[in-house]
Protein backbone atom coordinates (compact mmCIF):
# COMPACT_ATOMS: atom_id res chain seq x y z
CA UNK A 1 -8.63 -15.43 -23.02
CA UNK A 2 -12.18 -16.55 -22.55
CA UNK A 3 -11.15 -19.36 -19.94
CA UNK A 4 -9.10 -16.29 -18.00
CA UNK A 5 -11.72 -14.33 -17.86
CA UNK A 6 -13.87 -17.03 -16.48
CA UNK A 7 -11.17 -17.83 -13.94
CA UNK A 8 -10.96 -14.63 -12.36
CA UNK A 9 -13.92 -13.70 -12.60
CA UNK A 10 -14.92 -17.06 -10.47
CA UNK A 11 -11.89 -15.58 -8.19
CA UNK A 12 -13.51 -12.63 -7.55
CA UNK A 13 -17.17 -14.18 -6.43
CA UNK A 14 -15.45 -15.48 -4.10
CA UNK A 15 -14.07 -12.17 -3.03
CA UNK A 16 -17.30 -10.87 -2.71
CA UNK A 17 -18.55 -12.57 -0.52
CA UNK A 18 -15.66 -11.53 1.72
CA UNK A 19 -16.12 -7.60 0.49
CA UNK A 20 -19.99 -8.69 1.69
CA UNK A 21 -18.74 -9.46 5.09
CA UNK A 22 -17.13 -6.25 5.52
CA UNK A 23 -19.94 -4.22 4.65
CA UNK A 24 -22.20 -6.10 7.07
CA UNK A 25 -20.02 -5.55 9.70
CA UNK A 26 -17.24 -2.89 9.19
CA UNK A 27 -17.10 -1.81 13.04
CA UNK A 28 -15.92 -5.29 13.53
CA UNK A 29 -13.53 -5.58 10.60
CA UNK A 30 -12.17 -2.07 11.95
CA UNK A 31 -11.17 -3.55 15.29
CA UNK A 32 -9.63 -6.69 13.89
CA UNK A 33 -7.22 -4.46 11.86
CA UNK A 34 -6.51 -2.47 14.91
CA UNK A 35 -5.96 -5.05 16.65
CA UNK A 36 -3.45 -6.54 14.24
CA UNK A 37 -1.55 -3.25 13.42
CA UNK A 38 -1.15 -2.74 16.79
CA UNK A 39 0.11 -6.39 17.51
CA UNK A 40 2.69 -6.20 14.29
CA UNK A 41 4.27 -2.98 15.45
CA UNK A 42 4.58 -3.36 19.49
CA UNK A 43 8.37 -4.48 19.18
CA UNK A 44 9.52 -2.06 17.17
CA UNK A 45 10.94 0.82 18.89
CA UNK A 46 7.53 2.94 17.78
CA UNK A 47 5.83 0.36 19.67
CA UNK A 48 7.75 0.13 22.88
CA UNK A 49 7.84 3.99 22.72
CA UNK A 50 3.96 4.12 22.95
CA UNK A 51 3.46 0.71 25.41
CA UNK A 52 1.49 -0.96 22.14
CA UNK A 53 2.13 -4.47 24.29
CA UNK A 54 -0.81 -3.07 26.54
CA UNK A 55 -2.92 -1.50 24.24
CA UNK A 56 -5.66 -3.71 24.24
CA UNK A 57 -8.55 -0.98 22.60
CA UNK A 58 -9.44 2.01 21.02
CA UNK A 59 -9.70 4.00 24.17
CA UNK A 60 -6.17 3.02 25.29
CA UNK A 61 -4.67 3.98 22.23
CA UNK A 62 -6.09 7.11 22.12
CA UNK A 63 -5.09 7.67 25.91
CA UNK A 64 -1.57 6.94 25.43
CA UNK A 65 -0.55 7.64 21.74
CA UNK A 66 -0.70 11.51 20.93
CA UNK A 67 -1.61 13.31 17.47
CA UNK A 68 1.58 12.89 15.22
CA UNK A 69 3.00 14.98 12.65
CA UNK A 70 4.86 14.44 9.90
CA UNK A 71 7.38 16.73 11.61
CA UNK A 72 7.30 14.17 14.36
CA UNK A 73 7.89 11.27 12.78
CA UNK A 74 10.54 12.84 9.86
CA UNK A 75 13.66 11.65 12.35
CA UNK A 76 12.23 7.95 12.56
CA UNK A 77 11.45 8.07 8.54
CA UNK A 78 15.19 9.27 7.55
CA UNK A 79 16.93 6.42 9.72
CA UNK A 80 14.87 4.07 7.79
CA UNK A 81 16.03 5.45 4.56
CA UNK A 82 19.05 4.72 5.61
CA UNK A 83 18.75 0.89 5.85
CA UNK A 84 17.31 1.49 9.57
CA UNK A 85 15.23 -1.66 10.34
CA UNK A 86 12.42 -2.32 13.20
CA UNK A 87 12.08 1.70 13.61
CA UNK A 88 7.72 1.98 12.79
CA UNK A 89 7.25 -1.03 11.46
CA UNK A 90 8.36 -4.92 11.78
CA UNK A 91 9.31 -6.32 8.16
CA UNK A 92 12.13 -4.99 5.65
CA UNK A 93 11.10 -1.52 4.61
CA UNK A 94 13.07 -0.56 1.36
CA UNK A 95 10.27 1.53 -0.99
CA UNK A 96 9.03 4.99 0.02
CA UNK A 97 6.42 7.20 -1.58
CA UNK A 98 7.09 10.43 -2.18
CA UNK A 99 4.48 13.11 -1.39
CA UNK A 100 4.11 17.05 -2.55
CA UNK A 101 4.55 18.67 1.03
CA UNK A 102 1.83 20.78 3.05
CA UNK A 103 4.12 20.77 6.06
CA UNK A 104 7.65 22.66 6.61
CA UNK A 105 9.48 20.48 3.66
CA UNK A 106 8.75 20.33 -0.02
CA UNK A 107 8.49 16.95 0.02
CA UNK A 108 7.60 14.24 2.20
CA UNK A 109 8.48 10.24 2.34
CA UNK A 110 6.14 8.01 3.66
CA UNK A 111 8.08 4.10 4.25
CA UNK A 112 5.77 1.49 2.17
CA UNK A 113 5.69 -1.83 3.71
CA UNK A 114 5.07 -5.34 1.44
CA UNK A 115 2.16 -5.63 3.92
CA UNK A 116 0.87 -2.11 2.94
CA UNK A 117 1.39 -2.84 -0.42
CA UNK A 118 -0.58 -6.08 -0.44
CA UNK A 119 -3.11 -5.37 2.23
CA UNK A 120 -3.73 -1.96 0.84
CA UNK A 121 -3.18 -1.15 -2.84
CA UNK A 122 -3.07 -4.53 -3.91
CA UNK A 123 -6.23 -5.63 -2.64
CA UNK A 124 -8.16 -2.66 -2.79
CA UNK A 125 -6.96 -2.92 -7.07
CA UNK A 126 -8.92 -6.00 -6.94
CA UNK A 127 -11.95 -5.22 -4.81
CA UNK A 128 -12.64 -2.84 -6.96
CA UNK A 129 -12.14 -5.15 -10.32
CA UNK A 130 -14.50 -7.28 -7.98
CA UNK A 131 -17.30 -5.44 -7.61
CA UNK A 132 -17.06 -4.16 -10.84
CA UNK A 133 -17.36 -7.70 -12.32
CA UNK A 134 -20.20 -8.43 -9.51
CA UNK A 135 -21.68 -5.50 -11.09
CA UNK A 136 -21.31 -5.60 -14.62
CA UNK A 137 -21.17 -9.89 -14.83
CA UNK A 138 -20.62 -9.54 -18.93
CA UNK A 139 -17.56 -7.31 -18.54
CA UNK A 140 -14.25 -8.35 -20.36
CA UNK A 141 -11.96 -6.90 -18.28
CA UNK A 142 -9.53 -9.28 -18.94
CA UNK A 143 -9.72 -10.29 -22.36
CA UNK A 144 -7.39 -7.18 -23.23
CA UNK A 145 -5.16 -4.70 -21.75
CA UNK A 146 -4.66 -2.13 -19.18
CA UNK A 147 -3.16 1.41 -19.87
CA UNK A 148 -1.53 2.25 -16.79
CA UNK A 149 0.92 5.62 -16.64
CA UNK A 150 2.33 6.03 -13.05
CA UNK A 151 4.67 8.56 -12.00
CA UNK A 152 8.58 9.41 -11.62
CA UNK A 153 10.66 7.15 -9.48
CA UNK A 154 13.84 7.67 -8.20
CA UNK A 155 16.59 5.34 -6.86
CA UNK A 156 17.05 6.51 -3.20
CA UNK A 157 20.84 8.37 -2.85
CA UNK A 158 20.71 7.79 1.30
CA UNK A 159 21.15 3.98 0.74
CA UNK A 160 22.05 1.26 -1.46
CA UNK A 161 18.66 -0.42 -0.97
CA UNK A 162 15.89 1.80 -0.35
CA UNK A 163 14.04 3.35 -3.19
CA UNK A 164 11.69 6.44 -2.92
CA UNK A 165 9.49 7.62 -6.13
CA UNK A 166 5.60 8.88 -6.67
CA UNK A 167 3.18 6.24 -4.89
CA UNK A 168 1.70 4.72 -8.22
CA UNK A 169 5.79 4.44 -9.47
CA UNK A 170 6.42 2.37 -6.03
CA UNK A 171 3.21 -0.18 -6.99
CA UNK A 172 4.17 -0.14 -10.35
CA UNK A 173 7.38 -1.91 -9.29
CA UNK A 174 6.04 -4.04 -7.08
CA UNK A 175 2.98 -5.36 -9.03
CA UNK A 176 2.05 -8.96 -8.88
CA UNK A 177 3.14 -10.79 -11.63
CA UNK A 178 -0.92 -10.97 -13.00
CA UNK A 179 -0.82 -7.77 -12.82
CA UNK A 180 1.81 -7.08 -14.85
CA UNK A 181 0.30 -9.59 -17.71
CA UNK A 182 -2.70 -7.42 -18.44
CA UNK A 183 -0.55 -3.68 -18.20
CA UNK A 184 0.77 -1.85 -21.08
CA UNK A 185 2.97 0.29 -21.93
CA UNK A 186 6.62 -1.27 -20.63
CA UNK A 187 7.37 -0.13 -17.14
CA UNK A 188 10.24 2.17 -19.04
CA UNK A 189 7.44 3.88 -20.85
CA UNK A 190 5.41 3.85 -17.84
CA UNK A 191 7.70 4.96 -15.50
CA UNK A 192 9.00 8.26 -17.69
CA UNK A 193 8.57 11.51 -15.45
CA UNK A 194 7.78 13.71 -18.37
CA UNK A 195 4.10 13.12 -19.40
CA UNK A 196 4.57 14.73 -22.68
CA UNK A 197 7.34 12.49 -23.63
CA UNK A 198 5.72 9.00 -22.35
């Protein structure tokens, strides 16, 4: 376990410098990402709806794309629980999270892409183990396990292959494979919606 934990903890230097980079200049990171979001989604019907092909700034988005609501976008969401492809977003969308409501429903579903998983959870899991370890360079992070206890998830009943279920169920079934070496208990256990009981 020793070499491991001098692997990735030579992984994560290398992150850091990369996490450095964003804190020297976040306004620049910021429009990179804006840029690419809005580049990934301007065929999909979202994005011809909104003209994303010719939004070339901030100022243009905010000029042609109104304030949303969940309300709004709850038609869009439900087609793509039904197997609905292309609708907000340009890859295979098959996991949603499901959210306690503050609007009209009880409950909302928000579509998680592989992208949002990765880009998002997934790395922001291990900037986090990176600047701990940049932090705290004696730290044995990995020389032992990880208790992890996510929430309920739920086969979707809408279609055959979409799944909805509490946000930390959805990355729980989607975690990278080293990921999954260093987390106890089983994803059974893990996954159990009573707390008492897991």
């Amino acid at each position: 376990m020793t070499f491991i934990n001098s692997l990735v903890t030579w992984i994560m230097k290398k992150r850091m410098h990369q996490i450095e980079l964003f804190i020297k200049y976040p306004n620049e990171v910021q429009d990179e990402w804006f840029e690419n979001l809005i580049t990934s989604a301007e065929n999909t019907e979202w994005g011809k709806k909104y003209d994303y092909k010719n939004i070339k700034n901030v100022d243009d988005f905010r000029q042609r794309f109104p304030i949303q609501t969940y309300d709004t976008l709850k038609p869009y969401i439900e087609r793509m629980m039904k197997g609905e492809q292309n609708v907000l977003w340009p890859s295979e969308i098959k996991w949603f999270a499901k959210s306690s409501g503050t609007t009209s429903d009880r409950s909302k579903f928000i579509p998680v892409s592989a992208e949002a998983m990765e880009e998002c959870h997934f790395k922001g899991g291990k900037d986090m183990i990176t600047l701990y370890c940049n932090n705290r360079p004696e730290a044995k992070l990995f020389t032992g396990k990880t208790l992890v206890l996510g929430g309920s998830h739920q086969v979707n009943q809408l279609h055959a292959d979409s799944y909805y279920g509490d946000l930390s169920a959805v990355l729980l079934k989607n975690l990278p494979l080293w990921a999954e070496f260093y987390r106890t208990p089983e994803l059974a256990i893990t996954l159990i919606e009573n707390y008492e009981e897991k």
